[in-house]
Protein backbone atom coordinates (compact mmCIF):
# COMPACT_ATOMS: atom_id res chain seq x y z
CA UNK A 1 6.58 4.32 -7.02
CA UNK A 2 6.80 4.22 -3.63
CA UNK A 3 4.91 1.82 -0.83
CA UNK A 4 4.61 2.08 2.78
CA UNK A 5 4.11 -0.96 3.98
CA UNK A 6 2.68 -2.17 7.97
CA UNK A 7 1.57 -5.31 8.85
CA UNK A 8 -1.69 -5.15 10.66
CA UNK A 9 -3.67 -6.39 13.21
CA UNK A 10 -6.84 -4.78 11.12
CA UNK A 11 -7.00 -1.97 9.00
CA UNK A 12 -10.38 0.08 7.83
CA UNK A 13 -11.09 2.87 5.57
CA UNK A 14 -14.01 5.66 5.58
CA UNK A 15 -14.89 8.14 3.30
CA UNK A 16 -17.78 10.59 4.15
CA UNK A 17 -18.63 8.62 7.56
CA UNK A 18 -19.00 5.35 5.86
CA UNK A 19 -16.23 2.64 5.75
CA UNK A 20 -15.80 1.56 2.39
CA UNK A 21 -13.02 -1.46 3.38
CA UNK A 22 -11.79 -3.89 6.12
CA UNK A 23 -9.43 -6.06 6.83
CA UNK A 24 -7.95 -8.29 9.66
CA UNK A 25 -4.41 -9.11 9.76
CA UNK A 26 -2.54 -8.52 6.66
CA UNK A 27 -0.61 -5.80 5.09
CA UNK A 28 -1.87 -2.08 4.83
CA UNK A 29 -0.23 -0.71 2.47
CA UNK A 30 -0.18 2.97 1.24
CA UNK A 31 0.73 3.55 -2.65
CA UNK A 32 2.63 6.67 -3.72
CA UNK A 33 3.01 7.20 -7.68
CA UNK A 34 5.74 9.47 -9.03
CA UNK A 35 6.44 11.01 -12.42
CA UNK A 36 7.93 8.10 -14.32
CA UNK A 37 6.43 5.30 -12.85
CA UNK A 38 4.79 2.93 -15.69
CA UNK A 39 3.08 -0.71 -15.88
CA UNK A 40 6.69 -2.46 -15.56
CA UNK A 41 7.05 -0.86 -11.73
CA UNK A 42 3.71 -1.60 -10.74
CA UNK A 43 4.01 -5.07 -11.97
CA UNK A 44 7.16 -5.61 -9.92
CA UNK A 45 6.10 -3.39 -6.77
CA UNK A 46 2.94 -5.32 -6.90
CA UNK A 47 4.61 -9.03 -7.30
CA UNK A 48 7.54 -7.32 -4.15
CA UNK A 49 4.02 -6.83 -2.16
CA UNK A 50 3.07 -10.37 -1.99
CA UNK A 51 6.39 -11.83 -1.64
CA UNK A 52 7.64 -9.40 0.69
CA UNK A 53 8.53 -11.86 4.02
CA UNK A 54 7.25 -9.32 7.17
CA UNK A 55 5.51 -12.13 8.98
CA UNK A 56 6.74 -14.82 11.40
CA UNK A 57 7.23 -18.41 11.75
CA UNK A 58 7.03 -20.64 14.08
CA UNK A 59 10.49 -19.30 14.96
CA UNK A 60 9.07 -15.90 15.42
CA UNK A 61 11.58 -14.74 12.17
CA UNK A 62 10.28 -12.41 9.61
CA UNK A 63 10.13 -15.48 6.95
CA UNK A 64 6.41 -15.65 5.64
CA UNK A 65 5.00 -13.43 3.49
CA UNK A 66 1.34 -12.66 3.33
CA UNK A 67 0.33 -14.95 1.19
CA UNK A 68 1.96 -18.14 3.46
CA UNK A 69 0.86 -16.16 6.89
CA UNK A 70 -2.91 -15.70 5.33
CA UNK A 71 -3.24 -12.02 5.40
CA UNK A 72 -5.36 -9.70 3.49
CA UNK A 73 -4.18 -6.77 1.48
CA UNK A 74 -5.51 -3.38 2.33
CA UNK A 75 -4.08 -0.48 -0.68
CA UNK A 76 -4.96 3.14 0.26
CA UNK A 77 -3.42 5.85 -2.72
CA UNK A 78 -1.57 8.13 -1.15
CA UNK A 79 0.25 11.03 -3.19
CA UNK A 80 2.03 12.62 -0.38
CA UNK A 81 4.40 9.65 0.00
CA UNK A 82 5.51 11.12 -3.63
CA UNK A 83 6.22 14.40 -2.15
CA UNK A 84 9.64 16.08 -2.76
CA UNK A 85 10.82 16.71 1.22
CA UNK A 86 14.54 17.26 0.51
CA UNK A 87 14.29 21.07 1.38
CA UNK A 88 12.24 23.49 2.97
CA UNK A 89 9.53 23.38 5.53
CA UNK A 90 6.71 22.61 3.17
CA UNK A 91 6.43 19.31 1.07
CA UNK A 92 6.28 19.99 -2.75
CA UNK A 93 4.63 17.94 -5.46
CA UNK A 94 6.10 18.40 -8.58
CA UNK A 95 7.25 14.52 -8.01
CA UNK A 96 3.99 13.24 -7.73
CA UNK A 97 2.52 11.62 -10.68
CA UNK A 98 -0.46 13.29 -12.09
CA UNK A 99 -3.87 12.35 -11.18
CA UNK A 100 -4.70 10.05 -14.77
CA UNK A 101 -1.43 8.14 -14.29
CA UNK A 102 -1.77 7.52 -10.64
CA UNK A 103 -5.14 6.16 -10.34
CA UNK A 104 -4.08 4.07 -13.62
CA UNK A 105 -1.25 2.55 -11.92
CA UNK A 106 -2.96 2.10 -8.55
CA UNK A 107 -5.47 0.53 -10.22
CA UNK A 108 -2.93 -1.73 -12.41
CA UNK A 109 -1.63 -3.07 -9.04
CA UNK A 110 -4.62 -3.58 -7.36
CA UNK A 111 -5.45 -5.76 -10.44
CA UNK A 112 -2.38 -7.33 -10.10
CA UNK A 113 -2.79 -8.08 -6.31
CA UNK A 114 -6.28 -9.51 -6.78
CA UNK A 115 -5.32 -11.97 -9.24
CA UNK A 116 -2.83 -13.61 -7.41
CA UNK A 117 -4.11 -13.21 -4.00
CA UNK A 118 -7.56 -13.81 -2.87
CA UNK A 119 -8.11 -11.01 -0.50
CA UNK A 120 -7.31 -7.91 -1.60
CA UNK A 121 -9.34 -4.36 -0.71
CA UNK A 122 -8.79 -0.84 -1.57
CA UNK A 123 -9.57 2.64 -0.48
CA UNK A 124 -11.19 5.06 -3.10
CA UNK A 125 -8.57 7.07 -5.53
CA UNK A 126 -8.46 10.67 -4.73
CA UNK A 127 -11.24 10.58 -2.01
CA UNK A 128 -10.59 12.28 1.60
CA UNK A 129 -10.29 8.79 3.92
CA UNK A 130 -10.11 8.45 7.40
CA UNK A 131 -7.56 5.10 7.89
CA UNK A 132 -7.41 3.34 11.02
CA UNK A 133 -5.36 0.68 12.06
CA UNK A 134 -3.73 -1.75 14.26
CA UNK A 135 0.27 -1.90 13.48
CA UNK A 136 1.23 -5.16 14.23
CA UNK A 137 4.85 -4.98 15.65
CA UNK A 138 5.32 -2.33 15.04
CA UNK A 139 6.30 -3.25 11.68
CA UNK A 140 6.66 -0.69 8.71
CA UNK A 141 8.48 -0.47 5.52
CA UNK A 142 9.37 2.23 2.42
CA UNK A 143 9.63 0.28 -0.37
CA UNK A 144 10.45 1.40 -4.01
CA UNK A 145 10.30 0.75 -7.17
């Protein structure tokens, strides 16, 4: 399972013309699942989403995490991040999880997410969305599970 992560100014989604989420500063974060992934690595990458420190303090340090800075949560599925793009010229997808287990786990971590944070949105699973945001920073991270 793989999550690219960018703290954000403000971060929207649309599908057919019509934005479907929001948020203002926060983390956008765009969820990859790969063959093998199961509830125990959503249940940690979710938990590593919250706790993950990519805001600052008063010293200007990376040290609060979105939860202490009072961000949002923005999760867009995204199966290309579980694309295979060791070789060649042309991603492949054998890696990516298929479409049942994804949206389960997506789902399991957006449940996750939303009970221990407050403000948490979501893109639609498997829907063509147009994402805009503000990077904050910049300020991006791969993380894995």
């Amino acid at each position: 399972m793989r999550a690219l992560i960018q703290r954000v100014r403000r971060a929207a989604v649309e599908v057919d013309g019509a934005e479907i989420a929001r948020i203002g500063p926060g983390l956008l974060v765009f969820l990859g699942v790969e063959r093998g992934d199961d509830a125990v690595r959503a249940d940690a990458l979710a938990a590593r989403l919250l706790a993950y420190r990519v805001f600052p303090d008063a010293a200007g340090r990376m040290n609060l995490d979105v939860r202490a800075a009072g961000g949002a949560v923005l999760v867009v599925s995204q199966f290309t991040l579980a694309a295979d793009t060791s070789r060649g010229l042309r991603p492949g997808f054998s890696t990516a999880a298929e479409p049942a287990l994804a949206q389960g786990l997506y789902e399991r971590v957006l449940a996750v997410l939303r009970k221990r944070h407050p403000e948490v949105a979501c893109g639609e699973f498997g829907a063509h969305m147009q994402v805009s945001l503000c990077n904050d920073g910049p300020v991006t991270f791969l993380l894995q599970a």
